[in-house]
C-alpha atoms as a PDB file:
ATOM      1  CA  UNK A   1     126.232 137.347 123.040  1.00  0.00           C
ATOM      2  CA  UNK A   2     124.563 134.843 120.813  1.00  0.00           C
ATOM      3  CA  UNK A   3     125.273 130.897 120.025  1.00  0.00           C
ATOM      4  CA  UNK A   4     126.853 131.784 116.693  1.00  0.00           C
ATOM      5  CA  UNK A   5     129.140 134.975 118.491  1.00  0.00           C
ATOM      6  CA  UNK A   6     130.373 132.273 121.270  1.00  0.00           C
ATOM      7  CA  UNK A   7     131.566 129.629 118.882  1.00  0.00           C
ATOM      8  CA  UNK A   8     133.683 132.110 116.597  1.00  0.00           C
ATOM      9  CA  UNK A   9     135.175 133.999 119.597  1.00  0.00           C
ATOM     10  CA  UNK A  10     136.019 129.991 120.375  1.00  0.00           C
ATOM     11  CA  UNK A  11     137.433 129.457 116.931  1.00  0.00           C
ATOM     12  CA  UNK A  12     139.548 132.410 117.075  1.00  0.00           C
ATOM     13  CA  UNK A  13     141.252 131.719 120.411  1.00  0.00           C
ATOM     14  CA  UNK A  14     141.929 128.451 118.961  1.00  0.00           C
ATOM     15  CA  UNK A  15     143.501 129.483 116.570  1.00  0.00           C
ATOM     16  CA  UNK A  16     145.412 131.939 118.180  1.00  0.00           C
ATOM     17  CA  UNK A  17     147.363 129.314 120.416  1.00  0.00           C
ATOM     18  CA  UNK A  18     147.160 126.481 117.419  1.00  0.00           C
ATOM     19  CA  UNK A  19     150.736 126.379 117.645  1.00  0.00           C
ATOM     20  CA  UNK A  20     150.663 125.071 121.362  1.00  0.00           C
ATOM     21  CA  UNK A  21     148.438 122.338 120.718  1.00  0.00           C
ATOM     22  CA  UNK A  22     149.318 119.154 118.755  1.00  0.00           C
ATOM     23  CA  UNK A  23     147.463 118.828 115.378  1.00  0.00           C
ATOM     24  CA  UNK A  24     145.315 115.841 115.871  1.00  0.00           C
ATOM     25  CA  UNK A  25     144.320 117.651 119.229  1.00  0.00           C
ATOM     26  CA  UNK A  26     143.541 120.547 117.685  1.00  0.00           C
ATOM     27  CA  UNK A  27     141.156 118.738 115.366  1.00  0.00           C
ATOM     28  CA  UNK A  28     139.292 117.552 118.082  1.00  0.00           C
ATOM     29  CA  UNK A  29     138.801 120.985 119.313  1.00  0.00           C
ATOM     30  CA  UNK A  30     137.416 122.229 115.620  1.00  0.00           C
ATOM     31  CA  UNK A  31     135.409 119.380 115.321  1.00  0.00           C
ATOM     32  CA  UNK A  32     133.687 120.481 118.680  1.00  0.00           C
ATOM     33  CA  UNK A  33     133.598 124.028 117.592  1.00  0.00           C
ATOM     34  CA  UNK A  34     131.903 123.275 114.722  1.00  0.00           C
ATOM     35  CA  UNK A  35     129.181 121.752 115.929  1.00  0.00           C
ATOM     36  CA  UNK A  36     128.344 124.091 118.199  1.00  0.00           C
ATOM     37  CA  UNK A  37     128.243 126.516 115.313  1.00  0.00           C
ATOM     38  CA  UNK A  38     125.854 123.801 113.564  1.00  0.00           C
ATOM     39  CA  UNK A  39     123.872 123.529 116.933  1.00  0.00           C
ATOM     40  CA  UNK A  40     123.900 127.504 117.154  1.00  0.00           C
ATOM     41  CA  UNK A  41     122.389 128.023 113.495  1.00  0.00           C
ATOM     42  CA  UNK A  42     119.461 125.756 114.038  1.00  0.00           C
ATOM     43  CA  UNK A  43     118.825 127.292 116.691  1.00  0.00           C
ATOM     44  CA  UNK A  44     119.105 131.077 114.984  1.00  0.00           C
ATOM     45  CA  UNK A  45     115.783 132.465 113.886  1.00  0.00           C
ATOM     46  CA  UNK A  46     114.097 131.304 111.055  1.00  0.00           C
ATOM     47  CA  UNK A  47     111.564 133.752 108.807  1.00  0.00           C
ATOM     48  CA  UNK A  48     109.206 132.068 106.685  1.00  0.00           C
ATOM     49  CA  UNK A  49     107.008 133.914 103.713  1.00  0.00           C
ATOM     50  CA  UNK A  50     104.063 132.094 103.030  1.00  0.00           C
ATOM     51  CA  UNK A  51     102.037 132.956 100.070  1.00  0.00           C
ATOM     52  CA  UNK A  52      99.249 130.183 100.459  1.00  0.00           C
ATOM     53  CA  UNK A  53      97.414 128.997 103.578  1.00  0.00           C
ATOM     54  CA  UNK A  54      98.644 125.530 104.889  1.00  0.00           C
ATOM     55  CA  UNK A  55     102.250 125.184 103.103  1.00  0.00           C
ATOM     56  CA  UNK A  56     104.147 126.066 106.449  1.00  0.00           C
ATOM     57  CA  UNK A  57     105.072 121.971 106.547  1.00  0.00           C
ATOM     58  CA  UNK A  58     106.520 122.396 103.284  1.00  0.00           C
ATOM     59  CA  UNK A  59     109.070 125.199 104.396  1.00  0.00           C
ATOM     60  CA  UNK A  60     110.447 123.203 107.168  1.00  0.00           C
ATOM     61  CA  UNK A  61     111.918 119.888 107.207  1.00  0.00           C
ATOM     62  CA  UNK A  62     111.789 117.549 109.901  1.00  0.00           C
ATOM     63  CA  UNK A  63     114.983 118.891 111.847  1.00  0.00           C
ATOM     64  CA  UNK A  64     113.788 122.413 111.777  1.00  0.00           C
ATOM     65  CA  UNK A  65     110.512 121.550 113.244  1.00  0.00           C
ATOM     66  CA  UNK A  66     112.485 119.665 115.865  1.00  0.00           C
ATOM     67  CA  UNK A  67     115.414 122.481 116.455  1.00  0.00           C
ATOM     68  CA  UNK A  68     113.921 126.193 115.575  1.00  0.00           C
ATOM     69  CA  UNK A  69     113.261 128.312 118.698  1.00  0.00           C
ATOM     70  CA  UNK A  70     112.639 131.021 117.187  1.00  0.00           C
ATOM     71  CA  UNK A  71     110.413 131.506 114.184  1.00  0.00           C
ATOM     72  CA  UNK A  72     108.864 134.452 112.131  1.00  0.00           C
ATOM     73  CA  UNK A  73     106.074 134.027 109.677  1.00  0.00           C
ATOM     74  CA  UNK A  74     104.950 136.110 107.075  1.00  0.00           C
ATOM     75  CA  UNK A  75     100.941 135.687 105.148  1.00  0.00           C
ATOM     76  CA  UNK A  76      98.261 133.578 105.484  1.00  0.00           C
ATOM     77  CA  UNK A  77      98.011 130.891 108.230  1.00  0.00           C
ATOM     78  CA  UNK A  78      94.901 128.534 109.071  1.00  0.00           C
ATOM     79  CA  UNK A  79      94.561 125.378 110.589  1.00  0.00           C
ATOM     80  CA  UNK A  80      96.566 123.016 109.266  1.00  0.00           C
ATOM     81  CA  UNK A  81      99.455 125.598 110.042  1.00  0.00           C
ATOM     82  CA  UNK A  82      98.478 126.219 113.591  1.00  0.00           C
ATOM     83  CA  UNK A  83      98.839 122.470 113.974  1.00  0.00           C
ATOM     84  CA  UNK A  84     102.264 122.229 113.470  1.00  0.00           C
ATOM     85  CA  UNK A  85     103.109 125.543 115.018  1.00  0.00           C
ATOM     86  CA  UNK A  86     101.349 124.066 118.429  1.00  0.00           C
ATOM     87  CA  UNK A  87     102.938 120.791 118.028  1.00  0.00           C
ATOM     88  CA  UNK A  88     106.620 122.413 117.160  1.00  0.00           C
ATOM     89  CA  UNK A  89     105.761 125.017 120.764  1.00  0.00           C
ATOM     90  CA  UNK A  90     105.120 121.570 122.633  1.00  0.00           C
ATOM     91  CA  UNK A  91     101.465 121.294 123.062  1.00  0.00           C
ATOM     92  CA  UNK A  92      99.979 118.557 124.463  1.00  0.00           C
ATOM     93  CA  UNK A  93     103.594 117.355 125.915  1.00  0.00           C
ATOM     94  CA  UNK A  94     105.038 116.979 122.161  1.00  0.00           C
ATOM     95  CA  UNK A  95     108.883 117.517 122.093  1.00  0.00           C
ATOM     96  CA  UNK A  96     109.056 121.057 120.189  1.00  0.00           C
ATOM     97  CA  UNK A  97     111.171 123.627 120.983  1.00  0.00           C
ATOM     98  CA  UNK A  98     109.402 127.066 119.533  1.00  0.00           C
ATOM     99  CA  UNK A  99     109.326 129.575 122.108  1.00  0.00           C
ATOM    100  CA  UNK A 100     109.489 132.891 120.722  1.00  0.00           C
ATOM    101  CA  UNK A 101     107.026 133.168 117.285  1.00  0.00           C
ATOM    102  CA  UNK A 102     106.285 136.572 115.468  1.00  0.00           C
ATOM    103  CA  UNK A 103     103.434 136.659 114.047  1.00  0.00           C
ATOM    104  CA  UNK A 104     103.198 140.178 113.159  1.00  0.00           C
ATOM    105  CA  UNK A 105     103.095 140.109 109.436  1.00  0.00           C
ATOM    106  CA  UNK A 106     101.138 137.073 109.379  1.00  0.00           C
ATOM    107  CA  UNK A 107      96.978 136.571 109.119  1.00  0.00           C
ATOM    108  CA  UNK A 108      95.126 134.213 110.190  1.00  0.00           C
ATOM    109  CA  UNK A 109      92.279 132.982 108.009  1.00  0.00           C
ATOM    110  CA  UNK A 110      89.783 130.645 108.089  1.00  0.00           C
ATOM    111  CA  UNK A 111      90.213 126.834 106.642  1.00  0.00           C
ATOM    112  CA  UNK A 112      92.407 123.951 107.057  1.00  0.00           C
ATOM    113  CA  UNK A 113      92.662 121.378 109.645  1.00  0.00           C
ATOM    114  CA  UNK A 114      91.263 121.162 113.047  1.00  0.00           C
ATOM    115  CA  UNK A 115      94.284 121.966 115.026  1.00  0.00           C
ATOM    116  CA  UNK A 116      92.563 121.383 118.895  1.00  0.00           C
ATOM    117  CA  UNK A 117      90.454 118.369 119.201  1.00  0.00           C
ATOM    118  CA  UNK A 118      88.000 118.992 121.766  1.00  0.00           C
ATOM    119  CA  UNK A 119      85.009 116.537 123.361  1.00  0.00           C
ATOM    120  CA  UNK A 120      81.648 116.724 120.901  1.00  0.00           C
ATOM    121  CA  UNK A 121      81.479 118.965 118.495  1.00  0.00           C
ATOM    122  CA  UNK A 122      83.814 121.804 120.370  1.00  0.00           C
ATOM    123  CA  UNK A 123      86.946 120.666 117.738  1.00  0.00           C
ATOM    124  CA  UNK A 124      88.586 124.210 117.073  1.00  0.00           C
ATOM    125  CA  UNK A 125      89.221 126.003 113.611  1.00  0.00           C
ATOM    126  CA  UNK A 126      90.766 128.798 112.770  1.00  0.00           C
ATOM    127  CA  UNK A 127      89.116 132.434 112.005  1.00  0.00           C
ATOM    128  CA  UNK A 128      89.607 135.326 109.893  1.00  0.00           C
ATOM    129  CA  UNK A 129      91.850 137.698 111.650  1.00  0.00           C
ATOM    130  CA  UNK A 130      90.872 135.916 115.451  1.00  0.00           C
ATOM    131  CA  UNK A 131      93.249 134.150 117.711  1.00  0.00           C
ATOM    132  CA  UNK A 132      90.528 131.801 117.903  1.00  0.00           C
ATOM    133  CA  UNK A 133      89.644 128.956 121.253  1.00  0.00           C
ATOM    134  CA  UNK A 134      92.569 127.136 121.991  1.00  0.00           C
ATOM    135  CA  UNK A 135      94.858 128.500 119.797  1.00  0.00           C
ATOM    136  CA  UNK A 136      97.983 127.904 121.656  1.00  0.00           C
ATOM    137  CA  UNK A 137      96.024 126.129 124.544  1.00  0.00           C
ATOM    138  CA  UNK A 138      99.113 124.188 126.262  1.00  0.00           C
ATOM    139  CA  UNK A 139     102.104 125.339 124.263  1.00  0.00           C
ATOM    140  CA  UNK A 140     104.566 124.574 126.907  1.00  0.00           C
ATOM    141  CA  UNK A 141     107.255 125.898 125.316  1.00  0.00           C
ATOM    142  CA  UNK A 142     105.896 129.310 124.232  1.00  0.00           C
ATOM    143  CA  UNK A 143     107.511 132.118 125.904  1.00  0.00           C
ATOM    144  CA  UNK A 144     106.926 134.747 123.622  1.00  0.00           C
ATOM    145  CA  UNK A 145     104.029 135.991 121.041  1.00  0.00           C
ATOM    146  CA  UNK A 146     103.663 138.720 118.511  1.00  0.00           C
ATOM    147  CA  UNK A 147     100.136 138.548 117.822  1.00  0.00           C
ATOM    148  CA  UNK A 148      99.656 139.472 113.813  1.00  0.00           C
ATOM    149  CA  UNK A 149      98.565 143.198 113.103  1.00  0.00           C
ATOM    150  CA  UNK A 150      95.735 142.101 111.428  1.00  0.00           C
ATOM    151  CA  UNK A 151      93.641 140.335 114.248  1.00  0.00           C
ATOM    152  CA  UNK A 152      90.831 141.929 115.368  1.00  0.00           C
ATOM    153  CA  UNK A 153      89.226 139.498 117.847  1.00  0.00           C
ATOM    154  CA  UNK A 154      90.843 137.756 120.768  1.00  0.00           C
ATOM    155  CA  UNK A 155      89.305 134.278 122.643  1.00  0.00           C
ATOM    156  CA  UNK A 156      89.726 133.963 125.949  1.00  0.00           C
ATOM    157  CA  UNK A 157      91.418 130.679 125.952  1.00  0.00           C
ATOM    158  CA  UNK A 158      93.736 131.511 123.052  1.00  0.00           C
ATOM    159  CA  UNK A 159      96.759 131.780 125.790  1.00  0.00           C
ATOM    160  CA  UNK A 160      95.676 129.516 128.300  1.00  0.00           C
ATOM    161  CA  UNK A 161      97.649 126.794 129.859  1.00  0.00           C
ATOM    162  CA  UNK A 162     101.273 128.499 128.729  1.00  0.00           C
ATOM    163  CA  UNK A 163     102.882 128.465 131.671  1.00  0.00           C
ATOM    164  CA  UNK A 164     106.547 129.461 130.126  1.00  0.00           C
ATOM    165  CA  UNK A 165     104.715 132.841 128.162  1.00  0.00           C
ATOM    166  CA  UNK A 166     106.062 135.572 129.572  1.00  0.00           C
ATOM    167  CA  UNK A 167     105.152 138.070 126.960  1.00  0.00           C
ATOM    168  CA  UNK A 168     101.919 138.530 124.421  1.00  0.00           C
ATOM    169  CA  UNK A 169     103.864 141.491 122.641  1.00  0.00           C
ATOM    170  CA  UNK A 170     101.765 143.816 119.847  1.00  0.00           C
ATOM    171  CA  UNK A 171     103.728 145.035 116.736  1.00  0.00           C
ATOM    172  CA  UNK A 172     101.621 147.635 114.818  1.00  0.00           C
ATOM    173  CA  UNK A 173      97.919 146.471 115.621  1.00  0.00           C
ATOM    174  CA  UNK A 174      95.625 149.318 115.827  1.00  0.00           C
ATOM    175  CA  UNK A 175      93.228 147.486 118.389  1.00  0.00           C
ATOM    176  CA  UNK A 176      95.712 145.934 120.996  1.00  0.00           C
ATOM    177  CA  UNK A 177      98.518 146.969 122.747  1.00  0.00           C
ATOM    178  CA  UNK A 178     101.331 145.126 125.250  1.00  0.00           C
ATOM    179  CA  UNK A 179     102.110 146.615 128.578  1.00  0.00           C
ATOM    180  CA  UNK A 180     104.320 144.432 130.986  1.00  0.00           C
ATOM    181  CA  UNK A 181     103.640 141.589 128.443  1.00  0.00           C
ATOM    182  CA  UNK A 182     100.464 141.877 129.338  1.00  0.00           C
ATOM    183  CA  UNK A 183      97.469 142.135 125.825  1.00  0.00           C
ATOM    184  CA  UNK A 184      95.371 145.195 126.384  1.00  0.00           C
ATOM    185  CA  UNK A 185      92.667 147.061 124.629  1.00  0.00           C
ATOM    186  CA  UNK A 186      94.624 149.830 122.493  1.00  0.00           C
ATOM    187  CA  UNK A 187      92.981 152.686 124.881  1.00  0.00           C
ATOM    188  CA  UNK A 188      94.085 150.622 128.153  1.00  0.00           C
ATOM    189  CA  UNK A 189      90.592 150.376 129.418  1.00  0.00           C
ATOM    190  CA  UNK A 190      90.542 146.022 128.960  1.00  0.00           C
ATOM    191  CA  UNK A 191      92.946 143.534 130.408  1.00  0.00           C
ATOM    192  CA  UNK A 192      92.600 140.918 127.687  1.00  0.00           C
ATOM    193  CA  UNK A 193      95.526 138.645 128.576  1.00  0.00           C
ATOM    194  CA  UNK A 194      98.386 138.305 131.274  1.00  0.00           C
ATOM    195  CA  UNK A 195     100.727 135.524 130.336  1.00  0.00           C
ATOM    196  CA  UNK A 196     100.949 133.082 133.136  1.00  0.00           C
ATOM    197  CA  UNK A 197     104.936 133.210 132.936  1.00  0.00           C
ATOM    198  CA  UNK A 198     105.422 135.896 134.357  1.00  0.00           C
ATOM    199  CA  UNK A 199     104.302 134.291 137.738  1.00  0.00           C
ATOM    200  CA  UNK A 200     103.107 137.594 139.765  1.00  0.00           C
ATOM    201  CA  UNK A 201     102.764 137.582 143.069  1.00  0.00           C
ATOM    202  CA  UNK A 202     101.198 141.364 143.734  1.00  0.00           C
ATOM    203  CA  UNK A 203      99.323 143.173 140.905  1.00  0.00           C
ATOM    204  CA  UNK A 204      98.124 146.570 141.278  1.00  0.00           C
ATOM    205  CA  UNK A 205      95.860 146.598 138.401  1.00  0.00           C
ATOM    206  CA  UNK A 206      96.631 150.258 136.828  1.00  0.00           C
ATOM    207  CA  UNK A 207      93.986 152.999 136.966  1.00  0.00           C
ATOM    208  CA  UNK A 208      91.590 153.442 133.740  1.00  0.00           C
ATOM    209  CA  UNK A 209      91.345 149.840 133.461  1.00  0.00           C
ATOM    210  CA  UNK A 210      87.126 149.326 133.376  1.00  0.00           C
ATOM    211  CA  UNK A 211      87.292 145.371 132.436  1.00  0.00           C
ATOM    212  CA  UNK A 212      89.257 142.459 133.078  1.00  0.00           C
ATOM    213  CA  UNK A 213      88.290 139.891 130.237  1.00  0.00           C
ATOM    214  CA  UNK A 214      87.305 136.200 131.169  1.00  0.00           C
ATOM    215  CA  UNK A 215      90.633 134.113 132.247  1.00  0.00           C
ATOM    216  CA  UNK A 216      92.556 137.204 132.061  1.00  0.00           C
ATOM    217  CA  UNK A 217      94.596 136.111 134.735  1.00  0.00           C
ATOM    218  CA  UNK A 218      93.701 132.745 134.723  1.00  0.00           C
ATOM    219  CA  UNK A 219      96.197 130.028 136.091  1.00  0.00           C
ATOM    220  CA  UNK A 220      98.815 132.137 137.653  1.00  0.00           C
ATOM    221  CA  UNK A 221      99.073 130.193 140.730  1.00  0.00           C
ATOM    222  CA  UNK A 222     101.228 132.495 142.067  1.00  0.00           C
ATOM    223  CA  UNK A 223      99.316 135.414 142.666  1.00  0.00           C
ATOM    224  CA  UNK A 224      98.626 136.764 146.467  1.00  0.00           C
ATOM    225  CA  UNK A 225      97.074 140.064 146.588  1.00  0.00           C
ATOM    226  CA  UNK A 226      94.726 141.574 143.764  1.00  0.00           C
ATOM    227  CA  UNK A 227      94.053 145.477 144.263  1.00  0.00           C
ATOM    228  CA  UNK A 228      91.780 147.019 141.430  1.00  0.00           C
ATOM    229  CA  UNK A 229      91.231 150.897 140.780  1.00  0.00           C
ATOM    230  CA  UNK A 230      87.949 152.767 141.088  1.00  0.00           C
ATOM    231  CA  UNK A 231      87.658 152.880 137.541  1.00  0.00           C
ATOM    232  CA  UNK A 232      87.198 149.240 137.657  1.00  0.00           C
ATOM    233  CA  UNK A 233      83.855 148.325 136.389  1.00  0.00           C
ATOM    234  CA  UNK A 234      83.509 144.390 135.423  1.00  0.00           C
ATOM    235  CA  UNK A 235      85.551 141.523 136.485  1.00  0.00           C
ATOM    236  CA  UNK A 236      84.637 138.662 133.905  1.00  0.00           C
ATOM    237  CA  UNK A 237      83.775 135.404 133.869  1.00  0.00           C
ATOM    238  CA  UNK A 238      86.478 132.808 135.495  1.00  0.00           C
ATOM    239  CA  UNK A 239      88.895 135.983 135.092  1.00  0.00           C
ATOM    240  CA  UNK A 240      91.352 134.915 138.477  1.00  0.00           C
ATOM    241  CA  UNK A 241      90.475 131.169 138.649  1.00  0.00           C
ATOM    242  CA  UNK A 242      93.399 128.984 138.899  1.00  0.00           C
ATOM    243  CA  UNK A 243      94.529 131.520 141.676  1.00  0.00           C
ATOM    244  CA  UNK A 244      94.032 129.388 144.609  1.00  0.00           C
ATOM    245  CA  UNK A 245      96.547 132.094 147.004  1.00  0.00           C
ATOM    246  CA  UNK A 246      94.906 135.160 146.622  1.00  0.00           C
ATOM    247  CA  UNK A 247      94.765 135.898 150.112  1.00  0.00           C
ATOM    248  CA  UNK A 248      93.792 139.942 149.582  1.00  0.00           C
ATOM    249  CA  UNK A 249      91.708 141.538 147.163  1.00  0.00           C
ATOM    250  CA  UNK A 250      91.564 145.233 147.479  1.00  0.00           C
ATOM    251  CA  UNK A 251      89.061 147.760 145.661  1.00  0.00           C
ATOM    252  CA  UNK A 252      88.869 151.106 145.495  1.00  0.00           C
ATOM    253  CA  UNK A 253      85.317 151.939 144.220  1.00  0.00           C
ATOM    254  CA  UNK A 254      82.420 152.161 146.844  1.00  0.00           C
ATOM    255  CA  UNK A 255      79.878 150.879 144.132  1.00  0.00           C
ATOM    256  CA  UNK A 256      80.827 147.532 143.532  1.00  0.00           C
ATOM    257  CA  UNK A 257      81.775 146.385 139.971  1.00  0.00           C
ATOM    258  CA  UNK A 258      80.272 143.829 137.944  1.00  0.00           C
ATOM    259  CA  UNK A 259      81.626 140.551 138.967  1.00  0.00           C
ATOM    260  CA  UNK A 260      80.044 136.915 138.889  1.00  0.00           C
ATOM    261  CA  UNK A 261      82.313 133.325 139.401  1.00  0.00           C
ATOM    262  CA  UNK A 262      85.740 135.218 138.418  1.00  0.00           C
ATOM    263  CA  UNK A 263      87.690 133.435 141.974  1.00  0.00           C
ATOM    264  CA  UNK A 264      87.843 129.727 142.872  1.00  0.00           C
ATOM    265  CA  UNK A 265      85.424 128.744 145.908  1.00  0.00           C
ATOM    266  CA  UNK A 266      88.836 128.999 148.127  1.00  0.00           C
ATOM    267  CA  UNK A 267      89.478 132.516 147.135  1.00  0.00           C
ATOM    268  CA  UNK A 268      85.701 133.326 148.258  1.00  0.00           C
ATOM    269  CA  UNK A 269      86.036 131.527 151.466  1.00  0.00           C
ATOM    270  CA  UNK A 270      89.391 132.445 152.706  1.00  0.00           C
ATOM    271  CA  UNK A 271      90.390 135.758 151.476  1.00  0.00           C
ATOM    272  CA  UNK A 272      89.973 139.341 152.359  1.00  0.00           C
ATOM    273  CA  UNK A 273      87.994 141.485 150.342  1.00  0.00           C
ATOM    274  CA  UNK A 274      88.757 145.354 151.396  1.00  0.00           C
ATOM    275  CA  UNK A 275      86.592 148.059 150.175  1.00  0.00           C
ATOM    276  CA  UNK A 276      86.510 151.776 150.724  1.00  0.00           C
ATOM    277  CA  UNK A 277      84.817 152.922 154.010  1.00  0.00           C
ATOM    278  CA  UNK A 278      81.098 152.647 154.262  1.00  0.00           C
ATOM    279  CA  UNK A 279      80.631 150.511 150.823  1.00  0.00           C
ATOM    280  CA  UNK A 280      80.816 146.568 152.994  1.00  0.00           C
ATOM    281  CA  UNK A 281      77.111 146.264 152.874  1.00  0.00           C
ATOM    282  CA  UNK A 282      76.741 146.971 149.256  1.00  0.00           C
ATOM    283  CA  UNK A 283      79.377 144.796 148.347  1.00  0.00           C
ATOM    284  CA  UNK A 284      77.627 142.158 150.710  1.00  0.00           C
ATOM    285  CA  UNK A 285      74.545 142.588 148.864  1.00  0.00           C
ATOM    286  CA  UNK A 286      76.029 142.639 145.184  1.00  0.00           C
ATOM    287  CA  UNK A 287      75.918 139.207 143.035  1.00  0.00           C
ATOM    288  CA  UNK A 288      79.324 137.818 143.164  1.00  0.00           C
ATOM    289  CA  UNK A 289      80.732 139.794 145.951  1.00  0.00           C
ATOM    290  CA  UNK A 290      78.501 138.839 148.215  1.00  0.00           C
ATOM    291  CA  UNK A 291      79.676 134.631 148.329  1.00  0.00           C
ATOM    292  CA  UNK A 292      82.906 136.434 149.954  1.00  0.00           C
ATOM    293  CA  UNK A 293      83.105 135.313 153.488  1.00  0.00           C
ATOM    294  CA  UNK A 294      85.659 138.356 155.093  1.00  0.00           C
ATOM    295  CA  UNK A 295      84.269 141.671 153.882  1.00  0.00           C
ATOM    296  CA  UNK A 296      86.011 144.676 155.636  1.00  0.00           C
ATOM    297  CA  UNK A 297      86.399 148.521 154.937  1.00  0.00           C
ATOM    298  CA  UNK A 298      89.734 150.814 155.158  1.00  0.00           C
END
């Protein structure tokens, strides 16, 4: 039951029993009940059709940038957009309250403002059809994303530091797909992207995955135990950093994978790496497995 259901179920057991209450008491009451109605609307969903990049300030007045959690946007967005989208999904500690945001129908395209300063020259911009670097670097208030059906390219820090996204969710997008909330190649052979909200603690990646993408799973602190399939074939760059309690990491393929600085140096030095029975020594010998300290087979 929504904000809006709540407050009329209120107003209509009010008014049921408005003949028990004294009038100016039973102002009071209304008074209250409207305003929660008032609260409950700005809080409601809000769908916005934009026909030219960078108006998305002119659809929303102050108090809606303020108030809307939940927003969907239709046609072209570029940088000057994504700057007030990160700033209303509380980036950088601002005090926005946007946590689910549909994208589907929208595209992204190139122009506009700089909407991540960086140090140098690493400011970011939007792309055509990319969720480009940074793009909702440290929206703490994102919990959920429809990605537009139109991107074709994803960075690998486009979701980091969201540590209340729970879901990256796909609509109709012919390249991507969602599975546990997680962004995958549409064929399910490529992790791209698991949101750090939904703060695993086991994950058995799924069999037929071949890649994990860099910073896939970067910055869920939570995680323990890692076990990948023997269809795995490269574990990217910086892929589990930010993972400092991975304490197992089982694989089942005897010829070891790809793999170069995807754990922090704690994972290396404390954990257990398990591999099938007679493959230790090539794991030992491989570039990237081999700066793990506790090799065993099972």
């Amino acid at each position: 039951m929504n904000k809006i259901t709540v407050s009329m179920a209120i107003l209509l057991f009010l008014h049921s029993i408005n003949r028990k209450f004294k009038p100016f008491v039973m102002k009071k009451y209304l008074i209250a009940c409207a305003m929660l109605m008032l609260c409950a609307s700005m809080h409601a969903q809000k769908s916005v059709n934009l026909t030219e990049p960078g108006t998305l300030s002119a659809q929303l007045n102050a108090a809606e940038r303020q108030s809307i959690t939940s927003l969907k946007i239709a046609g072209p967005l570029n940088g000057t957009d994504m700057l007030l989208l990160r700033t209303m999904a509380g980036a950088n500690g601002t005090a926005g309250h946007l946590s689910e945001l549909d994208l589907s129908e929208a595209t992204m395209v190139k122009g506009g403002d700089c909407y991540s300063a960086g140090k140098e020259q690493q400011n970011a911009y939007t792309q055509d059809n990319a969720l480009s670097t940074r793009l909702f670097y440290g929206c703490g208030a994102l919990r959920r994303v429809v990605i537009p059906n139109t991107v074709r390219r994803v960075s690998n820090d486009a979701f980091s530091a969201c540590p209340a996204l729970e879901e990256i969710a796909v609509d109709d997008n012919p390249l991507f797909i969602s599975i546990d909330g997680m962004l995958m190649r549409h064929d399910s052979t490529l992790i791209y992207r698991c949101p750090q909200g939904r703060k695993l603690t086991s994950l058995v990646v799924a069999q037929g995955v071949k890649q994990i993408y860099p910073s896939a799973f970067r910055g869920i602190a939570t995680l323990t135990e890692v076990v990948l399939p023997a269809t795995i074939q490269g574990v990217n760059d910086m892929a589990f950093w930010g993972c400092p309690k991975i304490s197992v990491i089982r694989i089942e393929t005897p010829n070891p994978p790809a793999m170069e600085n995807a754990f922090d140096a704690a994972v290396l030095a404390n954990a257990r790496l398990v591999v099938p029975k007679g493959a230790a020594e090539r794991y030992r010998s491989k570039a990237g497995w081999e700066n793990f300290k506790h090799v065993s087979e099972e």
